[in-house]
Protein backbone atom coordinates (compact mmCIF):
# COMPACT_ATOMS: atom_id res chain seq x y z
CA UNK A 1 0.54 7.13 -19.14
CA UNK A 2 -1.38 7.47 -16.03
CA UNK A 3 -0.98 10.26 -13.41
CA UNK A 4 -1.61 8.61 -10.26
CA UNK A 5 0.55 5.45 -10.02
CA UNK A 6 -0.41 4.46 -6.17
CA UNK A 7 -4.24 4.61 -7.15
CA UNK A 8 -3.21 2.60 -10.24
CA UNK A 9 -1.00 -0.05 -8.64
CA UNK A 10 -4.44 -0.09 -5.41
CA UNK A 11 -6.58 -0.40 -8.20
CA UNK A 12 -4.86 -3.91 -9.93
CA UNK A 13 -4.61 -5.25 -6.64
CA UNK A 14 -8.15 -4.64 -6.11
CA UNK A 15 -8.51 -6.21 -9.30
CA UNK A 16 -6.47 -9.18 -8.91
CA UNK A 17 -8.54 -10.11 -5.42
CA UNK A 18 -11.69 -9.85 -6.80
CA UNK A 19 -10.48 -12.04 -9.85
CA UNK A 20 -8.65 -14.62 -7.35
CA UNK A 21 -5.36 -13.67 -9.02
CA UNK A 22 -2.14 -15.33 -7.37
CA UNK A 23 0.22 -12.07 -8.05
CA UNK A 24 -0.46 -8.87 -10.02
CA UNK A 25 2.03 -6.68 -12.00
CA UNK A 26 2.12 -2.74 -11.33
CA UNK A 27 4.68 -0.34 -12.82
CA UNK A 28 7.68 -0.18 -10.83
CA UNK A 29 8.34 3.13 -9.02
CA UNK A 30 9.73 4.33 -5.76
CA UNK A 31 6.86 4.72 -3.74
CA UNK A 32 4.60 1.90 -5.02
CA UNK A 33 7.72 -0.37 -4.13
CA UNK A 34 7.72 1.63 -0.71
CA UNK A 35 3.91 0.78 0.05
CA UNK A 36 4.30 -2.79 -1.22
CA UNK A 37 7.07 -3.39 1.14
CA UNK A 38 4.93 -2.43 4.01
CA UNK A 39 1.84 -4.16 2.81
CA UNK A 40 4.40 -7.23 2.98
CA UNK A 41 5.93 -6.30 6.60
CA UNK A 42 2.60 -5.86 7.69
CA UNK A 43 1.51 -9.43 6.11
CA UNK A 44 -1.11 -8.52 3.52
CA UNK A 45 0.90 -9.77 0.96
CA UNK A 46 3.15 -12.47 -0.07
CA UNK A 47 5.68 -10.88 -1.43
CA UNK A 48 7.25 -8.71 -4.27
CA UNK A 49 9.64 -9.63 -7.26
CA UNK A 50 11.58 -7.07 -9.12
CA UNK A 51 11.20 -7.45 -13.46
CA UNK A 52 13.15 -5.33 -15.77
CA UNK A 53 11.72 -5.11 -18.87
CA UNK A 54 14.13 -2.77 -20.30
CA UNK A 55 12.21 0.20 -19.56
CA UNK A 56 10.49 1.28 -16.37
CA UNK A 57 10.39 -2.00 -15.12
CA UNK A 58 7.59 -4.71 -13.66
CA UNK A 59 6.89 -5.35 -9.86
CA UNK A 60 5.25 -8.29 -9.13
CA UNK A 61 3.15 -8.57 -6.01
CA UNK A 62 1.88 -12.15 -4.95
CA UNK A 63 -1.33 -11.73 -3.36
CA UNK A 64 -2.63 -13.44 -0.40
CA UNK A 65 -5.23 -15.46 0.99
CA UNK A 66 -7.03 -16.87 4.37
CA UNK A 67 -6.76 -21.00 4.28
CA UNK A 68 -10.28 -20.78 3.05
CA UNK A 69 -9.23 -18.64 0.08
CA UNK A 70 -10.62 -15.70 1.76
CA UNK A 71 -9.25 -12.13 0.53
CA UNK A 72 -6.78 -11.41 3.36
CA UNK A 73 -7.32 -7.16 2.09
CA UNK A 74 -11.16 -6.70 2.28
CA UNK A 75 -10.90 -2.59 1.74
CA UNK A 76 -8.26 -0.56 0.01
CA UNK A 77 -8.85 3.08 -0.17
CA UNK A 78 -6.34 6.00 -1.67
CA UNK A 79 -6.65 8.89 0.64
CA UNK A 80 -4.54 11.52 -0.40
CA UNK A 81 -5.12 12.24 -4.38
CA UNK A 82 -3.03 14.24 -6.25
CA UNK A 83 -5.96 17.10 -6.14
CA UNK A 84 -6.15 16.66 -2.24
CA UNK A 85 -3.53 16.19 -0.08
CA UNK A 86 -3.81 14.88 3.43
CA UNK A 87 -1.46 15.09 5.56
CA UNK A 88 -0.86 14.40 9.56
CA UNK A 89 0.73 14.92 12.04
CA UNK A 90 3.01 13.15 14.50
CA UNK A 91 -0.02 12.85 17.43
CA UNK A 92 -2.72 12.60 14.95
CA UNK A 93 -2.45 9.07 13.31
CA UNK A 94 -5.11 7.72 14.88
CA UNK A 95 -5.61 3.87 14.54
CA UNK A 96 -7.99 2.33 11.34
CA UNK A 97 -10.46 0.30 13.09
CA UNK A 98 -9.24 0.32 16.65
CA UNK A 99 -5.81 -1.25 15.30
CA UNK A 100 -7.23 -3.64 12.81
CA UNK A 101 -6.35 -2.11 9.84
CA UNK A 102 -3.55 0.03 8.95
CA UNK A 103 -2.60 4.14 7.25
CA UNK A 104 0.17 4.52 4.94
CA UNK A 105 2.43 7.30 5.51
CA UNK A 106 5.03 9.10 3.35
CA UNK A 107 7.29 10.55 5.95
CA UNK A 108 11.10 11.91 6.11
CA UNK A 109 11.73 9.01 7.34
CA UNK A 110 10.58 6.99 3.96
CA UNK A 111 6.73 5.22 3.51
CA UNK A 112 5.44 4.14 6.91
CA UNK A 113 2.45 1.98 8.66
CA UNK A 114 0.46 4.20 11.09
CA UNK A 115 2.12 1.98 14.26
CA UNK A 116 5.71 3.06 12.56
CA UNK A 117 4.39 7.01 12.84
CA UNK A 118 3.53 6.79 16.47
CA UNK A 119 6.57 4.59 17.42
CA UNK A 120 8.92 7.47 15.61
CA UNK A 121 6.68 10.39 16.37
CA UNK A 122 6.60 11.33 12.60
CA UNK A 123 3.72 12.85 10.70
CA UNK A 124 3.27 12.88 6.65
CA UNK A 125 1.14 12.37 4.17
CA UNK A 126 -2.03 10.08 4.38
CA UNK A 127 -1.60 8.12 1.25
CA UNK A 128 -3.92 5.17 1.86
CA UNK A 129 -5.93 3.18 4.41
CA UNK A 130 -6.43 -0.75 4.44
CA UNK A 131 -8.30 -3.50 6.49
């Protein structure tokens, strides 16, 4: 059983790009299915299908590509580990790469994007950072 499911569900995506994977499967859970659906609104992924398999259950997350079959997610880093948490707030989300890439936020208000923290004015916990 593994401890950390966001670093495990970053890690098979990581995986699957590297490997030129079309979709990956993660365990399902709350927040991975909250970070996948902002990966998604933010368009570095296709898209997300729920599987039961009678027990936890499967998501699967179709990966995407540039027309030149480019990776589309060139970084992926987990931020806030279970033995460090960070955690910001409302005027201190700064941008990831002047706006290029985007933070992942657990807030009250559910699993944000950095641009959804400064809109609401909400701070949380730094969970990852992509570009």
């Amino acid at each position: 059983m593994n401890k950390d499911s966001i670093a495990d569900m970053l890690t098979r995506i990581r995986n699957g790009l590297q490997r030129r994977k079309a979709s990956v499967d993660v365990p399902a859970s709350n927040i991975c299915r909250g970070i996948l659906n902002v990966l998604k609104a933010e368009g570095y992924i296709l898209g997300v299908d729920a599987i039961q398999d009678g027990r936890q259950g499967v998501l699967r997350v179709h990966l995407k590509y540039g027309p030149d079959g480019e990776q589309v997610l060139s970084h992926i880093r987990r931020e806030s580990k279970p033995s460090r948490r960070f955690y910001r707030k409302a005027d201190d989300t700064p941008p990831v790469l002047g706006g290029l890439g985007i933070a992942i936020y657990t807030t009250p208000q559910g699993i944000l994007s950095d641009r959804q923290t400064r809109r609401l004015k909400v701070g949380g916990e730094l969970l990852c950072t992509i570009w």
